[in-house]
C-alpha atoms as a PDB file:
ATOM      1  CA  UNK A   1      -8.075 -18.336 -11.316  1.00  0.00           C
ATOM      2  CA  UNK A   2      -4.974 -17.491 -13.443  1.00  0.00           C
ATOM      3  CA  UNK A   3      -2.167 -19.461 -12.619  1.00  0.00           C
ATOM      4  CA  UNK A   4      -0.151 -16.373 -11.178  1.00  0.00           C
ATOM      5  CA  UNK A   5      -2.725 -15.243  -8.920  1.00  0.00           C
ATOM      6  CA  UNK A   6      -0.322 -15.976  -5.878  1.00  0.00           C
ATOM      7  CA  UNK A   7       2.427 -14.702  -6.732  1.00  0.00           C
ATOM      8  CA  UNK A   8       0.800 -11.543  -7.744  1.00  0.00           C
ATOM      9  CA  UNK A   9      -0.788 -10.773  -4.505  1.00  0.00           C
ATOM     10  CA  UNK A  10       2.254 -12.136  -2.465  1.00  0.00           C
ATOM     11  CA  UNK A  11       4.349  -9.403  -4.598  1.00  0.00           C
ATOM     12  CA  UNK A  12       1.800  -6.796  -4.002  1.00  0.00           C
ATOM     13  CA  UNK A  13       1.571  -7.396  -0.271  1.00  0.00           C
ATOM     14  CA  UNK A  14       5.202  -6.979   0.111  1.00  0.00           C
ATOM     15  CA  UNK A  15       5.089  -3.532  -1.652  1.00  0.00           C
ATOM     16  CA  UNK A  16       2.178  -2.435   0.558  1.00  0.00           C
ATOM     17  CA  UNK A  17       4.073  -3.779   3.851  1.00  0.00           C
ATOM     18  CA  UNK A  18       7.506  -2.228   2.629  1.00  0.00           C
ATOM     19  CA  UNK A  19       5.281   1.669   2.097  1.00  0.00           C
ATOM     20  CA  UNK A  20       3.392   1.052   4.948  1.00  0.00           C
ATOM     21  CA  UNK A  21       6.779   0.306   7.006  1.00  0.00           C
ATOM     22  CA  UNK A  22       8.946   2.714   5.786  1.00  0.00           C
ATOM     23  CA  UNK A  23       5.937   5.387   6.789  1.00  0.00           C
ATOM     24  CA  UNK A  24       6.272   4.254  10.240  1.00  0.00           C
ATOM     25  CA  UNK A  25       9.504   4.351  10.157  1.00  0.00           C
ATOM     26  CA  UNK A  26       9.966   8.110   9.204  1.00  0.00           C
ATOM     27  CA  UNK A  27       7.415   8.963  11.900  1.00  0.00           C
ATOM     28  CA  UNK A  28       8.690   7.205  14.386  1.00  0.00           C
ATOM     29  CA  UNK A  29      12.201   8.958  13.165  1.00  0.00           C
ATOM     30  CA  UNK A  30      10.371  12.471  13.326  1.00  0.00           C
ATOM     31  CA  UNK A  31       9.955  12.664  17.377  1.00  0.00           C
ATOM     32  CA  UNK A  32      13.966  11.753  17.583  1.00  0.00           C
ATOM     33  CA  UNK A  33      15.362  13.855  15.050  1.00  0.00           C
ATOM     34  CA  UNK A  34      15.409  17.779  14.038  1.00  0.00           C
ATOM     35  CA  UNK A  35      13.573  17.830  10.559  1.00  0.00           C
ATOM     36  CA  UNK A  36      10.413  16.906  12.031  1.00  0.00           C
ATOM     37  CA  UNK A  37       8.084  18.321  10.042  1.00  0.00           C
ATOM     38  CA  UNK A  38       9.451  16.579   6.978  1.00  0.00           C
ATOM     39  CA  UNK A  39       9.781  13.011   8.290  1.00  0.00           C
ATOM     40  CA  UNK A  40       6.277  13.437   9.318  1.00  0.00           C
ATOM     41  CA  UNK A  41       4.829  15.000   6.468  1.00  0.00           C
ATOM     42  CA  UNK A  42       7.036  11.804   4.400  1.00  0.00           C
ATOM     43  CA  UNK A  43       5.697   8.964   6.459  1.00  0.00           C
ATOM     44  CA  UNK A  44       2.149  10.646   6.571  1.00  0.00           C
ATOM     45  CA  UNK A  45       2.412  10.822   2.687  1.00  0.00           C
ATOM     46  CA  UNK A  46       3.821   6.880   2.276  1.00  0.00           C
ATOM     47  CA  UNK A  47       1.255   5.464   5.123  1.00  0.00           C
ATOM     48  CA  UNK A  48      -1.275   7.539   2.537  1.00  0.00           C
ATOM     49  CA  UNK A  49      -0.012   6.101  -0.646  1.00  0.00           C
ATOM     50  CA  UNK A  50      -0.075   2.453   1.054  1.00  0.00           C
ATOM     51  CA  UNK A  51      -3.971   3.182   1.744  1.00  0.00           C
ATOM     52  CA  UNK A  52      -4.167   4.109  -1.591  1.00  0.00           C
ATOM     53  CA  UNK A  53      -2.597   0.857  -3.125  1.00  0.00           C
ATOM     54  CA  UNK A  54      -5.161  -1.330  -1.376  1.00  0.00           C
ATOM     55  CA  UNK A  55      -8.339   0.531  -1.777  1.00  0.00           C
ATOM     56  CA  UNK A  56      -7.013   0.734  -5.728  1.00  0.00           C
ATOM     57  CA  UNK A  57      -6.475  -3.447  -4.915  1.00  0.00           C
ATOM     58  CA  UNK A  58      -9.758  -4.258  -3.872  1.00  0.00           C
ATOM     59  CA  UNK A  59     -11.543  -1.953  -6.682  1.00  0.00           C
ATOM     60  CA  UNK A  60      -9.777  -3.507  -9.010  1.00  0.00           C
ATOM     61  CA  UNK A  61     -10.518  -7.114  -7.648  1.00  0.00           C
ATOM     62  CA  UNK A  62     -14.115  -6.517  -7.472  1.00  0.00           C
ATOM     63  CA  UNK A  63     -14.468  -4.789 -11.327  1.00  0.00           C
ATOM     64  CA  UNK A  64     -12.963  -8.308 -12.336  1.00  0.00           C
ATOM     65  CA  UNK A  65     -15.261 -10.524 -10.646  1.00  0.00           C
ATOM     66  CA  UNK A  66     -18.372  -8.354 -11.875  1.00  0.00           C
ATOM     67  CA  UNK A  67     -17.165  -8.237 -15.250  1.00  0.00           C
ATOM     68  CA  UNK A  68     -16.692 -12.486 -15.029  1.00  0.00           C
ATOM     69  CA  UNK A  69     -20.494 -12.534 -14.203  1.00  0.00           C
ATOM     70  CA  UNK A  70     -22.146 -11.294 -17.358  1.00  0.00           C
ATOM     71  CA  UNK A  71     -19.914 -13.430 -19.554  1.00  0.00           C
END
């Protein structure tokens, strides 16, 4: 394990949590406010993105471990 394996993934989670919040956050802002359609449509889009960033996590986890078996 690399010595900033950690820190990395702390970092990382705090991104994805910060997204992933701020989606909420406009949604949650779209039922009180009169731009509804784009608060939704923005939080929607950030709650996507956060998906995103830890599907692309994972896949890129698991291409390193295979690629550390055949060596």
């Amino acid at each position: 394990m690399p010595d900033n394996f950690l820190a990395d993934h702390l970092q990382a989670g705090i991104v994805i949590f910060v997204v992933l919040g701020l989606g909420l956050l406009f949604i949650v802002r779209s039922k009180i406010s009169e731009r509804r359609f784009y608060y939704r449509g923005l939080g929607y889009s950030l709650i996507m993105m956060a998906i995103f960033l830890v599907v692309v996590g994972v896949l890129q986890n698991l291409d390193e471990a295979t690629h550390r078996l055949g060596h």
